[in-house]
Every structure is written in structure tokens, then in C-alpha cells.
C-alpha atoms as a PDB file:
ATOM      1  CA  UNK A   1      93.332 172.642  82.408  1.00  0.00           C
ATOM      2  CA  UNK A   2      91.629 168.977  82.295  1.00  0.00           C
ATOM      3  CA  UNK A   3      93.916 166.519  80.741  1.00  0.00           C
ATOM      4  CA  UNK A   4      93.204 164.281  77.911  1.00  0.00           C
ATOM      5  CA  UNK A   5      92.743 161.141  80.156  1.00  0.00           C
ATOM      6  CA  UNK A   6      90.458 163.027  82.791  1.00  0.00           C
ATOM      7  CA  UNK A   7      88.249 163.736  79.598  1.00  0.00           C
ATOM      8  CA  UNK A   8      88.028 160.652  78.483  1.00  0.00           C
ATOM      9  CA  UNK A   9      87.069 159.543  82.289  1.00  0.00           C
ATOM     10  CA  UNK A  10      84.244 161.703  81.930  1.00  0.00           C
ATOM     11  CA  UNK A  11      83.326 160.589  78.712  1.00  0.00           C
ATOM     12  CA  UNK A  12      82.864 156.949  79.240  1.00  0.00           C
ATOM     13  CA  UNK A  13      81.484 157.795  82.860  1.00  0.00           C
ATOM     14  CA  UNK A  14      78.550 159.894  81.255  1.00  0.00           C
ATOM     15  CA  UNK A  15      78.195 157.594  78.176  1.00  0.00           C
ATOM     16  CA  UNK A  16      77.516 154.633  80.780  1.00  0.00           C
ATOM     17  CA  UNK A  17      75.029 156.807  82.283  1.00  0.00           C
ATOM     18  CA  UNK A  18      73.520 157.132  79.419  1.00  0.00           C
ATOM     19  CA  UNK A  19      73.560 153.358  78.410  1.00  0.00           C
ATOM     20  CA  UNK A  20      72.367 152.481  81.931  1.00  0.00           C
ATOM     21  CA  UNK A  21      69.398 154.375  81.708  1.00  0.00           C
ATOM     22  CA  UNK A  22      68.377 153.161  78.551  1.00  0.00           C
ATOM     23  CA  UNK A  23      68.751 149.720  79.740  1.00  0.00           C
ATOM     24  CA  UNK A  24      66.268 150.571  82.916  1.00  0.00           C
ATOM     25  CA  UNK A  25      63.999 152.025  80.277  1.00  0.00           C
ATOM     26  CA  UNK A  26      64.083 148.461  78.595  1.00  0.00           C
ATOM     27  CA  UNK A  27      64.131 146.078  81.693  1.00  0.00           C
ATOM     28  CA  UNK A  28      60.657 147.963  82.614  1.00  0.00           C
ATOM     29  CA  UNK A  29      59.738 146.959  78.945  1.00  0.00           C
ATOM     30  CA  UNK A  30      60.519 142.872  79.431  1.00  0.00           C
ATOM     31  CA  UNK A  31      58.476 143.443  83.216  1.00  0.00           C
ATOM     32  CA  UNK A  32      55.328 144.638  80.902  1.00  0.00           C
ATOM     33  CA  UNK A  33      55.628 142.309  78.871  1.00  0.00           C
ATOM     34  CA  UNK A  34      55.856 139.810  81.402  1.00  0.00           C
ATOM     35  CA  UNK A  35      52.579 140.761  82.840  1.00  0.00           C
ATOM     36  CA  UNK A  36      50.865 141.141  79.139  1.00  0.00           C
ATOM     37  CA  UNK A  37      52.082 137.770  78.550  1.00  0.00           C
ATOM     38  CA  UNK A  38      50.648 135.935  81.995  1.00  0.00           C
ATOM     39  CA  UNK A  39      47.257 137.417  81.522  1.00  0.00           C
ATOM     40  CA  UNK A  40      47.224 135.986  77.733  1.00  0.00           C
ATOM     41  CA  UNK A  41      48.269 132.713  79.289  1.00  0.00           C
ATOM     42  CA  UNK A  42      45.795 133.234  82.071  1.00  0.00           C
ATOM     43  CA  UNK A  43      42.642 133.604  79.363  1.00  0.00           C
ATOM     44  CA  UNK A  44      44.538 130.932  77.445  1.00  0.00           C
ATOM     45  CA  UNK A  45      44.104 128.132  80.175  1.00  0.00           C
ATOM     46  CA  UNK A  46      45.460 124.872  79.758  1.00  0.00           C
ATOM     47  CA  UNK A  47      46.781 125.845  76.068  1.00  0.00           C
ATOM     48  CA  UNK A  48      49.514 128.023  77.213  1.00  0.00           C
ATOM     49  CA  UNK A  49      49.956 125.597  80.157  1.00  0.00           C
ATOM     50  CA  UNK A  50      53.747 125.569  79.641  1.00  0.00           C
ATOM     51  CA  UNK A  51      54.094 129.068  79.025  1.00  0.00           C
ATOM     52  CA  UNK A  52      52.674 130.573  82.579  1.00  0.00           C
ATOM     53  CA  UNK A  53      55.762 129.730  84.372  1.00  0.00           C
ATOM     54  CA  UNK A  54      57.733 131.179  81.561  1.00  0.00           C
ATOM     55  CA  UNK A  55      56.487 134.228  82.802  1.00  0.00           C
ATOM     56  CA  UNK A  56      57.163 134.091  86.167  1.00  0.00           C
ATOM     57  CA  UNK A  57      61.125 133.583  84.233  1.00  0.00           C
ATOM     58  CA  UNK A  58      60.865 136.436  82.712  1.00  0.00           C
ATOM     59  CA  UNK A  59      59.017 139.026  85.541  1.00  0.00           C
ATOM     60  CA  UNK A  60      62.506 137.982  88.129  1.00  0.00           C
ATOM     61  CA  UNK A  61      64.712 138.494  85.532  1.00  0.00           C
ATOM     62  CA  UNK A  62      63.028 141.899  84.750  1.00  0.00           C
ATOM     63  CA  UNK A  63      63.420 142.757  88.494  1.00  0.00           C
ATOM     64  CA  UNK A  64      66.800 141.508  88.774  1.00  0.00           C
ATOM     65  CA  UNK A  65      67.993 143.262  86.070  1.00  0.00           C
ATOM     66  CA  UNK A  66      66.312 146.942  87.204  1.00  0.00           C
ATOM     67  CA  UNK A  67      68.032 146.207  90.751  1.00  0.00           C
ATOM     68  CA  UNK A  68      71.088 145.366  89.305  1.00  0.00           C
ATOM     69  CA  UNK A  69      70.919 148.856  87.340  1.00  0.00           C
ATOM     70  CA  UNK A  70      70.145 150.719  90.042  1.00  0.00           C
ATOM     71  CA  UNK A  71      73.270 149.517  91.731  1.00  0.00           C
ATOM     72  CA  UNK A  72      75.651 150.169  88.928  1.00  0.00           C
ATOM     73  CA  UNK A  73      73.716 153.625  88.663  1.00  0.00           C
ATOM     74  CA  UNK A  74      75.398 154.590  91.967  1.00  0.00           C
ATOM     75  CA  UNK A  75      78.795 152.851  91.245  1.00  0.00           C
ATOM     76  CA  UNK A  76      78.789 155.265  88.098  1.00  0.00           C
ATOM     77  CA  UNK A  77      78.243 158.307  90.016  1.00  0.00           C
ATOM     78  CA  UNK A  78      80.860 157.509  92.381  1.00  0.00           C
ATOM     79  CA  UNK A  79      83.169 156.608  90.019  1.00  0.00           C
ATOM     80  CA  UNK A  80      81.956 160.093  88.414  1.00  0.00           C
ATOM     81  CA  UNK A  81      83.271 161.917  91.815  1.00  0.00           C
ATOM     82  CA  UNK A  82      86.067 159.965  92.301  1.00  0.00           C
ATOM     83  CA  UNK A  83      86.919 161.485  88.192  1.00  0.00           C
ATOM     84  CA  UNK A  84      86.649 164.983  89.544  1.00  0.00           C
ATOM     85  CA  UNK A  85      88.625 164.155  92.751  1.00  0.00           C
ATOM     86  CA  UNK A  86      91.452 162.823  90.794  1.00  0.00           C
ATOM     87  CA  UNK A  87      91.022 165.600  88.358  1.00  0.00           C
ATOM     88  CA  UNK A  88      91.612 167.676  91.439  1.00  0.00           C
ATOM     89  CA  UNK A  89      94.653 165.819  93.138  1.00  0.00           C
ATOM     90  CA  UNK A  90      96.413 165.550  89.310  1.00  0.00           C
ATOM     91  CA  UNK A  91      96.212 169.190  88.955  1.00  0.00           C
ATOM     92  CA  UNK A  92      97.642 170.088  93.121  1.00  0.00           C
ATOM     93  CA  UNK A  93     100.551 167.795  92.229  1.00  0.00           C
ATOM     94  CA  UNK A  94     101.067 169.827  89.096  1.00  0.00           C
ATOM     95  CA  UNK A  95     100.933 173.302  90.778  1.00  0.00           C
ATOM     96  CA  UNK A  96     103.323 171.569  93.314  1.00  0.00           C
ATOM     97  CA  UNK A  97     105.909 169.509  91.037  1.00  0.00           C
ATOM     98  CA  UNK A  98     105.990 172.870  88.710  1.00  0.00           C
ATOM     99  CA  UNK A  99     106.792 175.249  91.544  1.00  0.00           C
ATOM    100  CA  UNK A 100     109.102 172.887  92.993  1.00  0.00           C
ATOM    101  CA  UNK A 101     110.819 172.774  89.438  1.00  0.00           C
ATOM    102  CA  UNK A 102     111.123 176.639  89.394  1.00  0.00           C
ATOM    103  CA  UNK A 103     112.287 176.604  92.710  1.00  0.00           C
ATOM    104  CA  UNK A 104     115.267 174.517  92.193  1.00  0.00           C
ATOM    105  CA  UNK A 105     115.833 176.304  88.516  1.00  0.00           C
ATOM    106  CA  UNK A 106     116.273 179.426  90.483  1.00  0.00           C
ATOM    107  CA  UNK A 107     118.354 178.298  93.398  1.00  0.00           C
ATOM    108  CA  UNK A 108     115.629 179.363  95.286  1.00  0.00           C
ATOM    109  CA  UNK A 109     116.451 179.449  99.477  1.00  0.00           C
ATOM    110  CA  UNK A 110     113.712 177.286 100.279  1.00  0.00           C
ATOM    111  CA  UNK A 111     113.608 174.886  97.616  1.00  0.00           C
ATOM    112  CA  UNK A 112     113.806 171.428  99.617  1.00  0.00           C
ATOM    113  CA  UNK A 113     110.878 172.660 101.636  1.00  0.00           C
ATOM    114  CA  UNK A 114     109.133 171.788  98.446  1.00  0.00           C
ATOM    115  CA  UNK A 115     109.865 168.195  98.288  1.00  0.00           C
ATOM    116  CA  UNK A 116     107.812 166.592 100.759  1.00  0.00           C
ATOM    117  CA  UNK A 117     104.518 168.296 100.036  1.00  0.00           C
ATOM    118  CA  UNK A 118     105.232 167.352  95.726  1.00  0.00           C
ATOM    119  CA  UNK A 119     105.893 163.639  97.165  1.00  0.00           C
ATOM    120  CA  UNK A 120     103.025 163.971  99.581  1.00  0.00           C
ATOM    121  CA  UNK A 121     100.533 165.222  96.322  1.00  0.00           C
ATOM    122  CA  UNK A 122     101.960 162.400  94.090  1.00  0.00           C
ATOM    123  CA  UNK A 123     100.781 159.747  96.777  1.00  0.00           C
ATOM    124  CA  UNK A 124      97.461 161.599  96.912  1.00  0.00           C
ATOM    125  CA  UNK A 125      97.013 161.518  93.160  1.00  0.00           C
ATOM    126  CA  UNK A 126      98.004 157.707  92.775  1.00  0.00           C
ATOM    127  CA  UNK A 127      95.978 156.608  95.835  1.00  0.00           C
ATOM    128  CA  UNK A 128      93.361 158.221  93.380  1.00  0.00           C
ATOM    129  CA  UNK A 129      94.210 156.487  90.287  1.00  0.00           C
ATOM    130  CA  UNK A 130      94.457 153.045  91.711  1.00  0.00           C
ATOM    131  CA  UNK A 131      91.103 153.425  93.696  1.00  0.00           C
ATOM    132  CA  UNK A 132      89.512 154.671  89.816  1.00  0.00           C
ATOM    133  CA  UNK A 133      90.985 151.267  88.568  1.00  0.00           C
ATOM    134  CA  UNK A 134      89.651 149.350  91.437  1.00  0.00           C
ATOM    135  CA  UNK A 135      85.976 151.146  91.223  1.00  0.00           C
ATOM    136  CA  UNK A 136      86.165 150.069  87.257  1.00  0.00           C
ATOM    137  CA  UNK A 137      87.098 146.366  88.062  1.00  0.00           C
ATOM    138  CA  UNK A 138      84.021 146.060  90.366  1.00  0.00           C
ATOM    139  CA  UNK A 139      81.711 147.965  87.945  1.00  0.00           C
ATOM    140  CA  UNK A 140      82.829 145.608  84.765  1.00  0.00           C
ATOM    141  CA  UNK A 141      81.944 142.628  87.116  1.00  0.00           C
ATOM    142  CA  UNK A 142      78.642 144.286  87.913  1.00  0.00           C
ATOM    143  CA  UNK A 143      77.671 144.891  83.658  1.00  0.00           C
ATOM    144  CA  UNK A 144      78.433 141.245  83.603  1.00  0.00           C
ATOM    145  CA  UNK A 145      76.041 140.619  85.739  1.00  0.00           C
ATOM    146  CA  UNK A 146      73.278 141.918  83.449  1.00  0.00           C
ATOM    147  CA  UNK A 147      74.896 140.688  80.589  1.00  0.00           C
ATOM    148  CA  UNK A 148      74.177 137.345  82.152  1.00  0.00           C
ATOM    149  CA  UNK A 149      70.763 137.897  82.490  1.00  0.00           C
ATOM    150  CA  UNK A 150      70.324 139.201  78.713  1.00  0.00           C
ATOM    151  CA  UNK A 151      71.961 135.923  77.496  1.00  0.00           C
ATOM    152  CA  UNK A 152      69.027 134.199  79.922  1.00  0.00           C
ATOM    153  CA  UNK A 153      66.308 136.679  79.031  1.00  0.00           C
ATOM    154  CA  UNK A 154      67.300 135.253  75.224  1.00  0.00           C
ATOM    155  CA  UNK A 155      67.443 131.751  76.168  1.00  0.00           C
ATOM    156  CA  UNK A 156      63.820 131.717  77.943  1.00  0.00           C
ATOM    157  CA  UNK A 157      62.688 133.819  75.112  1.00  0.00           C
ATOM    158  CA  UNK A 158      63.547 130.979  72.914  1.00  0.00           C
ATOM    159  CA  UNK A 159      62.226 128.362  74.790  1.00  0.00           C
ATOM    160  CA  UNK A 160      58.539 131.097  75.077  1.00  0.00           C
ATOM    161  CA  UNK A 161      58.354 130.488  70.832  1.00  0.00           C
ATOM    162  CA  UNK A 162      58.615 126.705  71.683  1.00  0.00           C
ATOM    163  CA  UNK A 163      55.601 127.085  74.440  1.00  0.00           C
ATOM    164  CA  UNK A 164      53.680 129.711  72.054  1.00  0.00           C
ATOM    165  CA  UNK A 165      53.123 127.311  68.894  1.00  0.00           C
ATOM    166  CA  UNK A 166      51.201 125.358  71.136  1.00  0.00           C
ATOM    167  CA  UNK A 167      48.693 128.000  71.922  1.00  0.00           C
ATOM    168  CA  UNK A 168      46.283 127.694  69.625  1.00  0.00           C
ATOM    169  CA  UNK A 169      44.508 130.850  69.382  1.00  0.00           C
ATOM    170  CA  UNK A 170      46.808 132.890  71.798  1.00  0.00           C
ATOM    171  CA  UNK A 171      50.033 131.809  69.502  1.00  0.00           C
ATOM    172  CA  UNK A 172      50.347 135.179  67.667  1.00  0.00           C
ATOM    173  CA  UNK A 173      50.209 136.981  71.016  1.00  0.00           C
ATOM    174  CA  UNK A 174      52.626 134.873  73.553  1.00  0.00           C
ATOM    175  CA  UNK A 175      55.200 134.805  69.793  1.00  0.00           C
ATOM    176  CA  UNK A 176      54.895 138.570  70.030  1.00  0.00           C
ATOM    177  CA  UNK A 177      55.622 138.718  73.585  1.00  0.00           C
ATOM    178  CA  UNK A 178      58.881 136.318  73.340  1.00  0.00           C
ATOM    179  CA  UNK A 179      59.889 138.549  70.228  1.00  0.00           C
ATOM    180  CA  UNK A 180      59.325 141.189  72.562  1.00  0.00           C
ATOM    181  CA  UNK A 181      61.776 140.030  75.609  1.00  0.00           C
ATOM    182  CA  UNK A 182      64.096 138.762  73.110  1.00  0.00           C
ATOM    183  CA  UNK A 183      64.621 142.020  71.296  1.00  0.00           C
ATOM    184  CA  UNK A 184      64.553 143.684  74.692  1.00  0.00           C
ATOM    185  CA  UNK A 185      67.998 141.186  75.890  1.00  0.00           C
ATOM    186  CA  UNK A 186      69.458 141.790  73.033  1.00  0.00           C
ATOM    187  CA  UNK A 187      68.924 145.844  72.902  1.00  0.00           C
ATOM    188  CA  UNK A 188      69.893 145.202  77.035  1.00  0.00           C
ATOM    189  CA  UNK A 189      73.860 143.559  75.391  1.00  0.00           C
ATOM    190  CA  UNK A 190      74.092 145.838  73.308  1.00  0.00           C
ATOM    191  CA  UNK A 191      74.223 148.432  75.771  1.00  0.00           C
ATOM    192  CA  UNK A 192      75.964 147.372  78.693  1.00  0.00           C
ATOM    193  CA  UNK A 193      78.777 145.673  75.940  1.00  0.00           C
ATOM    194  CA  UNK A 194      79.297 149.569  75.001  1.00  0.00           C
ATOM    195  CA  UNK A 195      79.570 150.492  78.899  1.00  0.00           C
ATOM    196  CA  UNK A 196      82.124 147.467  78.943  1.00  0.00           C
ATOM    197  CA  UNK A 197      83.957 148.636  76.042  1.00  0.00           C
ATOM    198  CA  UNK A 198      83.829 151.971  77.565  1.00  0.00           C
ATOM    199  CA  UNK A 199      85.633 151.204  80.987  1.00  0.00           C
ATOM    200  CA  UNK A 200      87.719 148.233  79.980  1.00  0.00           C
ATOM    201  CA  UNK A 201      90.506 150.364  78.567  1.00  0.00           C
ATOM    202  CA  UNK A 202      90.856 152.007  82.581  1.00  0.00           C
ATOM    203  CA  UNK A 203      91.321 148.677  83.754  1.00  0.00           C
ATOM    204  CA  UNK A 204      94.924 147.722  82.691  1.00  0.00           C
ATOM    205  CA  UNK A 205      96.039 151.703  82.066  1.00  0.00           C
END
């Protein structure tokens, strides 16, 4: 039977899933809108001078943050396996410490012979546990990674308002494009602060 802790490990492993892919789905948004934006700054000429290379900002941090994703996407499976691995090893050092337990209860002839392979299972299962805790460490310094580039998305989407008002014409579109990326960064936080939350508690257990 799966222990409380292994379900939790699969909760917060499929709940960053989930996140994650949300956050791709939003990344690809800030890339559109990256491309909407440079061909309104294209027709706008020299009125959304300041504002082309804005774009270029945001179109690498799009990209960056989709490859970063894609990364963590395969930490989180691994980290998925290495669950149902140590799922595995937890409940072979059960079976072993329990027969080992009966053994000795019952005087049993050959109860010592059951010492070394409990041991031996123990090591497994804490080899397991400590490479789970490792795998999280990495993966919270991954998320923030893209937190970093949601607190720059928001920063250049400030600084894309500044560049819009001086658009004539074009302002209403490049405004809704920066209120576009910033929304996007901050949707992006949101999410990878709830994978965060999610794994942080494995990190010192």
C-alpha cells in the first residue's frame, strides 16, 4: 500500500506537470505577441523607434523561457520515476524488515540470515530518498530560473508602456501588447511559485 509521503510525491510531481505546461502554453503567448508587436512597430516607423528592440527583449525571453520548460519538463518526469522507484525500494524494505521481525518473534532457525538483505534494502531505499532530495534541489534552482525571467518579462513590459505613449497612432496597440507580456509574466510566477511551493517542503524532509 502507497504511503502518505509517496502520495504526496506524486501529487506535487503531477501538479508541476500541470503548472509547467500551462506556463509553455503562456511563454508561446509572450513569443506572439512579440511578433504582433514588431510588425506594429515595423508599420509604425520611426514612432515606435524605441520600441522595436523591445521586441527583440521580449521574443529571447519567450524562447528562453519555453527551453527552460522543456528542461524542467524532463527533470519532472524523472523525478516522477525516481517517485515510483522509491515507492518500490520503501515497500521491499518493508516486506524485508517485517519478515525479519516475525522471524526473530518466532525464534525462527534462520533468522540472522535476514539481517543483511533488511540492511542491504534500507541502503537501497535511502540512496533513493536522498537522490529525490537532490533531483528537487536542482529542479527548485531550475523554476528560479523562469521566475527570473517573469520578473524581466515585467520589467521590459514596463519600460514597452514608456516606449508605447510615444507612438502616436500605434499607442493603443504596442500598450495592449506590453499589457499582454506583462499579464503573461505574471500568470508565468504565479505558476512556477505553486511548483516551488509544491517541492520546497521535499527539500529539508
Amino acid at each position: 500500500m502507497m504511503n502518505s509521503q509517496t502520495k504526496s510525491q506524486f501529487i506535487a510531481v503531477a501538479s508541476i506537470t500541470s503548472e509547467l505546461s500551462a506556463v509553455m502554453v503562456v511563454a508561446k503567448e509572450i513569443s506572439l505577441a512579440a511578433a504582433n508587436a514588431k510588425a506594429i512597430a515595423f508599420r509604425a516607423g520611426d514612432k515606435a523607434k524605441g520600441f522595436q528592440p523591445i521586441t527583440d527583449f521580449i521574443n529571447e525571453l519567450a524562447k528562453e523561457t519555453i527551453e527552460l520548460v522543456t528542461k524542467i519538463n524532463v527533470y519532472a518526469l524523472l523525478l516522477y520515476r525516481l517517485t515510483v522507484d522509491e515507492f518500490r525500494r520503501t515497500a521491499a524494505y518493508n516486506r524485508f524488515e517485517q519478515a525479519s521481525k516475525l522471524a526473530n518473534a518466532t525464534g525462527a532457525r534462520y533468522a540472522d540470515s535476514m539481517v543483511e538483505p533488511t540492511a542491504h534494502a534500507k541502503n537501497v531505499m535511502q540512496d533513493c530518498q536522498r537522490q529525490f532530495k537532490r533531483d528537487v534541489t536542482q529542479l527548485l534552482g531550475q523554476l528560479e530560473a523562469v521566475m527570473h525571467h517573469a520578473r524581466a518579462a515585467r520589467v521590459i513590459a514596463a519600460n514597452s508602456r514608456i516606449e508605447a505613449s510615444q507612438a502616436g497612432e500605434y499607442l493603443q496597440s504596442l500598450q495592449a501588447v506590453a499589457e499582454s507580456v506583462d499579464k503573461a509574466a505574471h500568470t508565468i510566477h504565479d505558476n512556477v511559485q505553486r511548483c516551488r511551493i509544491a517541492l520546497s517542503i521535499y527539500r529539508n524532509s
